[in-house]
Every structure is written in C-alpha cells, then in structure tokens.
Protein backbone atom coordinates (compact mmCIF):
# COMPACT_ATOMS: atom_id res chain seq x y z
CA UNK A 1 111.82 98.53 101.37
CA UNK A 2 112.90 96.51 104.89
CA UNK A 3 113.20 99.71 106.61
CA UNK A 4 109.83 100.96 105.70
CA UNK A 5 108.09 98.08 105.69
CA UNK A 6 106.69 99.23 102.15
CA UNK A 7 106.66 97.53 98.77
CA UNK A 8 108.40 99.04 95.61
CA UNK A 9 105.20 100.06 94.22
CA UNK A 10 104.21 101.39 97.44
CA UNK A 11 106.91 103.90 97.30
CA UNK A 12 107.25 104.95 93.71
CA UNK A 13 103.29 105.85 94.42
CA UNK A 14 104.65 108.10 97.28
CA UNK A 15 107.08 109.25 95.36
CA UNK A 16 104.42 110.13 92.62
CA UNK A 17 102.83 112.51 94.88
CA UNK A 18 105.71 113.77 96.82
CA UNK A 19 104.72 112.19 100.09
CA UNK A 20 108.60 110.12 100.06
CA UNK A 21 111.82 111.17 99.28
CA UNK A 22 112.55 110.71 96.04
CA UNK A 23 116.09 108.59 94.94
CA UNK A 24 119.39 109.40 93.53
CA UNK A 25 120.13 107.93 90.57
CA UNK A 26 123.08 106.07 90.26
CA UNK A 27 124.20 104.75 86.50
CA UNK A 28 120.45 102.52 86.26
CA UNK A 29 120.14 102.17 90.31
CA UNK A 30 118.27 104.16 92.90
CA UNK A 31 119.07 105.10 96.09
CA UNK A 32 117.93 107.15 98.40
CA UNK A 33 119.80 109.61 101.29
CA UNK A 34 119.96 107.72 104.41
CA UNK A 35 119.11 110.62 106.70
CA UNK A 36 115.84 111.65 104.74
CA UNK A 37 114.57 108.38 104.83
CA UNK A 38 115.42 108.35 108.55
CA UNK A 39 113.48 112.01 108.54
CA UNK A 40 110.64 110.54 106.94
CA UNK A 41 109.99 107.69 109.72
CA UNK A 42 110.05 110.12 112.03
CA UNK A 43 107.13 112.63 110.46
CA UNK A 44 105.19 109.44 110.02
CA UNK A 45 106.05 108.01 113.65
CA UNK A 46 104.24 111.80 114.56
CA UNK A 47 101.14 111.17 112.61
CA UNK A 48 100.66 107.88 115.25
C-alpha cells in the first residue's frame, strides 16, 4: 500500500479487473512479487 500510494480496497478492485498484479498466498497472508509491483509503477509512470 506505501509503495503505491493506494488503499487495500483500491487494489483488490485492480486486482478484480486485472489491472494489478495479483498476490501470493502465503498460509492466510498475501504478498505480492517485488519485481512486478516494481513493473507495474513503471507502466503507470508511462501513462503520465
């Protein structure tokens, strides 16, 4: 959430429609793969 500057719901919505990388599931937890988040900035950081 700090490094996108987006609220949980914010990103499960994304996630919804396939517009964020979706998590890993650890056990109950989520997390998600460093370098696709980092890919993801980047694609938006292009939109600008």
């Amino acid at each position: 959430m700090d490094r996108v500057a987006l609220k949980r719901t914010s990103i499960y919505e994304l996630i919804k429609t396939r517009d964020f990388p979706a998590p890993v599931k650890i056990q109950r937890a989520s997390r998600w793969v460093d370098i696709e988040i980092s890919d993801w900035i980047r694609v938006q950081m292009s939109k600008r």
